[in-house]
Each structure stands twice: as C-alpha cells, then as structure tokens.
Protein backbone atom coordinates (compact mmCIF):
# COMPACT_ATOMS: atom_id res chain seq x y z
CA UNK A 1 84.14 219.56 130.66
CA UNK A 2 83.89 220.83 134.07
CA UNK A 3 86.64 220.33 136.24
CA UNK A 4 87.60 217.68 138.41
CA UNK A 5 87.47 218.34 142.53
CA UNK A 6 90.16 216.51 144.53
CA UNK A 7 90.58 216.21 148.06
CA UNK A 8 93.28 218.30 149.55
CA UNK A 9 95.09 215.50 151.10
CA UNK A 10 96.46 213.26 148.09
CA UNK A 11 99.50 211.42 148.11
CA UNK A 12 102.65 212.24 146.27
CA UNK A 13 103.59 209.75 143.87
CA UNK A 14 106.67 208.83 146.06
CA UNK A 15 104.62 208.33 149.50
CA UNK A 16 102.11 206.41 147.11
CA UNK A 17 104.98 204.15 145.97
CA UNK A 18 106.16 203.29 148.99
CA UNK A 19 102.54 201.87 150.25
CA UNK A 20 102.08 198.24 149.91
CA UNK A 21 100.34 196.69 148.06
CA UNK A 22 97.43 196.26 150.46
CA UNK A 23 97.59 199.71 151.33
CA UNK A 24 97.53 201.36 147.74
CA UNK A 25 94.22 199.44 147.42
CA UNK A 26 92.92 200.69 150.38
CA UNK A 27 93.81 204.41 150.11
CA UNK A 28 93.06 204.32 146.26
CA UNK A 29 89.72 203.18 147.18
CA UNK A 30 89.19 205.44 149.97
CA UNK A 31 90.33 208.40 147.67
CA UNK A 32 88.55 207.49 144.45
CA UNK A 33 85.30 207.54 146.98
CA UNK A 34 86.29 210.83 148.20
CA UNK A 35 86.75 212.45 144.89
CA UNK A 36 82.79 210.88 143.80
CA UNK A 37 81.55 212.55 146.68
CA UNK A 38 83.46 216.05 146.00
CA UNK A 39 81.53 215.68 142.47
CA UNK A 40 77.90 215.14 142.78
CA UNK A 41 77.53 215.02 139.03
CA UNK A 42 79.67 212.18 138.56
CA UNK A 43 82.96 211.31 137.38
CA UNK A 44 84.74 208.99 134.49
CA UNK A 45 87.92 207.74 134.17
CA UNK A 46 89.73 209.84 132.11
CA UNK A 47 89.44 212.80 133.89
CA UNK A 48 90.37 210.75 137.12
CA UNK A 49 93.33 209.32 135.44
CA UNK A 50 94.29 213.01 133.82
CA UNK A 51 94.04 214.14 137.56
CA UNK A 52 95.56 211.82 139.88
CA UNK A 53 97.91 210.05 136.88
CA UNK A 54 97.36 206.64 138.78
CA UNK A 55 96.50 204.86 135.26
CA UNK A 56 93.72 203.84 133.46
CA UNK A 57 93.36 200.15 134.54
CA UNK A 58 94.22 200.93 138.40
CA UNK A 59 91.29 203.54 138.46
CA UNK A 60 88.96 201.20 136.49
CA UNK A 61 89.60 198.58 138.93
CA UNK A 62 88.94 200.51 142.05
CA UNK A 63 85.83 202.38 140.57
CA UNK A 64 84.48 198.76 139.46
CA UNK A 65 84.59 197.50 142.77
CA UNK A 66 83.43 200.78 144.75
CA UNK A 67 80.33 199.86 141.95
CA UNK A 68 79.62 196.54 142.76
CA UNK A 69 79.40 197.28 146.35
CA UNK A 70 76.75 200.09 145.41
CA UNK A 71 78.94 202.74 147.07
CA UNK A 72 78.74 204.34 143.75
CA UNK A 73 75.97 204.34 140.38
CA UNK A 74 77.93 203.57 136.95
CA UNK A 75 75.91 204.85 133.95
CA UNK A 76 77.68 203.74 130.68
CA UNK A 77 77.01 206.17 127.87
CA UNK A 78 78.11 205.02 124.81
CA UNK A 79 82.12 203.58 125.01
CA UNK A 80 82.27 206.11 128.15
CA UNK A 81 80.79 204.97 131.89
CA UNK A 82 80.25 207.79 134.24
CA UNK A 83 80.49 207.28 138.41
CA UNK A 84 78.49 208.76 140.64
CA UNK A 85 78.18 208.85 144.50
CA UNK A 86 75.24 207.14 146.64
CA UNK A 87 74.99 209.69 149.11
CA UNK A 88 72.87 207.59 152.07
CA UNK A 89 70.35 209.55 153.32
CA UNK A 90 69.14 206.81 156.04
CA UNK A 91 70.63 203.95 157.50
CA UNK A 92 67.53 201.66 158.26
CA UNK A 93 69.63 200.03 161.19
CA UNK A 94 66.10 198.84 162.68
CA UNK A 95 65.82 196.57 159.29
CA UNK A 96 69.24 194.87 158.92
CA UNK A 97 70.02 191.48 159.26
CA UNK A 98 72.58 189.82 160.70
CA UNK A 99 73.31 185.79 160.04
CA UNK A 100 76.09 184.07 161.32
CA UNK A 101 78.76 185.91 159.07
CA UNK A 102 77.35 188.70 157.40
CA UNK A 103 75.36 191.68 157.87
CA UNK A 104 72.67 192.54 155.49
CA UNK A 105 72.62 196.30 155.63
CA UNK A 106 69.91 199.14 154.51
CA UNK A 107 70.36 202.16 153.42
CA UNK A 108 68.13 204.32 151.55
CA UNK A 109 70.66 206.69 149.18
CA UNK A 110 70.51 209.08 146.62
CA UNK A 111 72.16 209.95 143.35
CA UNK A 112 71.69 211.77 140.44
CA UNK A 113 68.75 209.30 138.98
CA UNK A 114 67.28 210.08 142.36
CA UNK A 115 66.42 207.67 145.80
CA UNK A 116 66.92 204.21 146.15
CA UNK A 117 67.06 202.03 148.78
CA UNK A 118 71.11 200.05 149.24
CA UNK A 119 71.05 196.71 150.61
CA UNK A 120 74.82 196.26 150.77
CA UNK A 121 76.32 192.12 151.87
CA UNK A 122 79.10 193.15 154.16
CA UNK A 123 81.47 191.06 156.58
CA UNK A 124 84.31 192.13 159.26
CA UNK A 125 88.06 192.62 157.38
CA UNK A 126 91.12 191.55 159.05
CA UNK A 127 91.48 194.96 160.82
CA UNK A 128 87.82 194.49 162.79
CA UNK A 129 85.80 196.62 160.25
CA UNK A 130 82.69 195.43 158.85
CA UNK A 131 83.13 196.01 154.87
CA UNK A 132 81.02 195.94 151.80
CA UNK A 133 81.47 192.94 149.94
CA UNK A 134 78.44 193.23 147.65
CA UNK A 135 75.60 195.58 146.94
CA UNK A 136 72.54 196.30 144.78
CA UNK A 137 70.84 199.61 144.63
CA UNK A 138 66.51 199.56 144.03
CA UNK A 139 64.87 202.32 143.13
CA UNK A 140 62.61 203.34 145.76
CA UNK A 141 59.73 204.07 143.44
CA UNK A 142 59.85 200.23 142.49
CA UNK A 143 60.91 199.02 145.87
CA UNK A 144 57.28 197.61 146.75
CA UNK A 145 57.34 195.43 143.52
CA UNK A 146 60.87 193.90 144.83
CA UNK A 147 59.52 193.24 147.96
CA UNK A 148 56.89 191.53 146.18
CA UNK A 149 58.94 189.42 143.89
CA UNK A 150 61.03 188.49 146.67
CA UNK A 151 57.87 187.05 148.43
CA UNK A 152 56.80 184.99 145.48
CA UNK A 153 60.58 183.89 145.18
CA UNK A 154 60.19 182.34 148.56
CA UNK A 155 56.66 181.09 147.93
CA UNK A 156 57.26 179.69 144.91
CA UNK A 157 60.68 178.22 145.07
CA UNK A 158 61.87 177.64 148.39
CA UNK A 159 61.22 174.46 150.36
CA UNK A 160 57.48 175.03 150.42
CA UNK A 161 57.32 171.12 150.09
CA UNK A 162 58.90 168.70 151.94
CA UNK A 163 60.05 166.71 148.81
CA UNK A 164 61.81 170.04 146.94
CA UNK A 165 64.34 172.09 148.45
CA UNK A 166 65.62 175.60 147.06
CA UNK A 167 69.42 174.07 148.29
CA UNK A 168 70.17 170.47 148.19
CA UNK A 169 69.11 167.79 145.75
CA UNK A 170 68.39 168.27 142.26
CA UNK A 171 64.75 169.63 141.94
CA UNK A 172 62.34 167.74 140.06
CA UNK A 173 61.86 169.86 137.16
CA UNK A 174 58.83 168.45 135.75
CA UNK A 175 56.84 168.95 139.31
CA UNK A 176 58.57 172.84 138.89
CA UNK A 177 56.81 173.69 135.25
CA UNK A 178 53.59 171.78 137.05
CA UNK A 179 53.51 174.13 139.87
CA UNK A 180 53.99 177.58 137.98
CA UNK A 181 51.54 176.40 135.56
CA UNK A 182 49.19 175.87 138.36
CA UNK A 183 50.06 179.48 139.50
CA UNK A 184 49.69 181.11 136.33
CA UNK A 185 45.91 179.56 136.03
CA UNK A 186 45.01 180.80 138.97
C-alpha cells in the first residue's frame, strides 16, 4: 500500500472542533478534494480515515458527495470503492448553458480510466459561489452516441405532438408503444 499524500495545511483536531457545523463540511470537502488530487491513483477510505482520523462515516459522506457531483470517479472493487480525481483538462465555457437558476457546465476531464467529458448541474450558494449540485461524467470515446440518444430522447418523447407532453398530463401510453413501434419498423 503506497502511502497516502496530505496537504500541508490540515487542521488540528482542536481548530477542527471548534468549526461549525457548516464549516467542517465545507473544509472536509475542500480537503478530502485536495488529498484526491495529491494522489492521482486514487484513494479509499481507510487509508483516509487512518490518515486524517476524521471517521469512517464522515469521510464516506464527503467522498459520496464530491462523487455525485463528478468532482471525483468511484470504482468499487469488491467490498472496497476507490476515489479518484477528475482532473479538467478544458472548460468548454463556449457550450454551457445557463436557465433561469442553474448553470449547465462542461468540462472535458481526465482520470485514471482516461477522458471524459463533465457536465456538472450547479447553482449560486449562500456565499455568491456557483456550486456543483450534480454531475455525470461520459466517456469521451462514447460521447457521440450520448449526443445521439439525447436527440432521439427529445424526438421521441418530448412534446413532438400537440396532444402529449414530456411534463404535464398523464401520457397516453397506448399512443407511446404505437409510436416506438412505428420507429422500430422503420
């Protein structure tokens, strides 16, 4: 086992105590995504937890959530799940999308199973910031065939007739199996 690198900066366990609880959430997220980027090759919890002593559930938590906002790859290997860092490698500002309130933001990143491209959900946080609320990572090899199932999504299910709606009223289910049977014969 190869050992573990950790910023230089990390809290005692008094000044960590003292931090609300807001703000042990934010630095323990801010410092578990420091130490995935320290160590290219991934991390797991254990040898987080034998480091930093912040407990088990606490760093499972935080390294769940950094996950599901595809700031980092989990790779579960048996009753073990390793983290990794998405390094970005471009921010494809000139693609991103921004609705009323939230920003649809790409990214292509890499990691050890190699590129992908990020497309992360964020939204502004009380202190200004836009934030990560959600993410999904595609692999950049298969990235055309999302595109392309996205544009049969929208073809296919969303309010391409005026009497079915993708949002609303119940769709007619029966006019649903007619339609992709239609599409599958042709």
């Amino acid at each position: 086992m190869f050992k573990l690198q950790l910023p230089q900066d990390i809290l005692n366990i008094e000044n960590y105590s003292s931090l609300s609880t807001f703000q042990k959430s934010e630095y323990s997220n801010n410092l578990l995504t420091r130490i995935l980027e320290l160590n290219p090759t991934g991390v797991t919890i254990s040898q987080v937890d034998n480091a930093l002593k912040l407990g088990h559930s606490t760093i499972w938590h935080h390294l769940e959530n950094l996950a599901g906002r595809a700031i980092c790859l989990k790779i579960e290997r048996g009753d073990t799940a390793e983290y990794s860092f998405n390094k970005v490698m471009n921010t494809l500002s000139d693609c991103h999308i921004q609705d009323k309130y939230y920003l649809y933001d790409f990214d292509t990143v890499e990691n050890i199973l190699g590129r992908f491209v990020r497309i992360q959900l964020k939204q502004e946080n009380s202190s200004g910031n836009l934030a990560a609320l959600s993410g999904v990572i595609v692999s950049a090899e298969y990235f055309g065939d999302f595109v392309n199932s996205l544009i049969q999504i929208r073809d296919i299910h969303s309010n391409r007739d005026k009497d079915r709606e993708f949002f609303g009223e119940i769709i007619n289910q029966s006019k649903i199996k007619e339609d992709h049977l239609n599409a599958d014969k042709e």
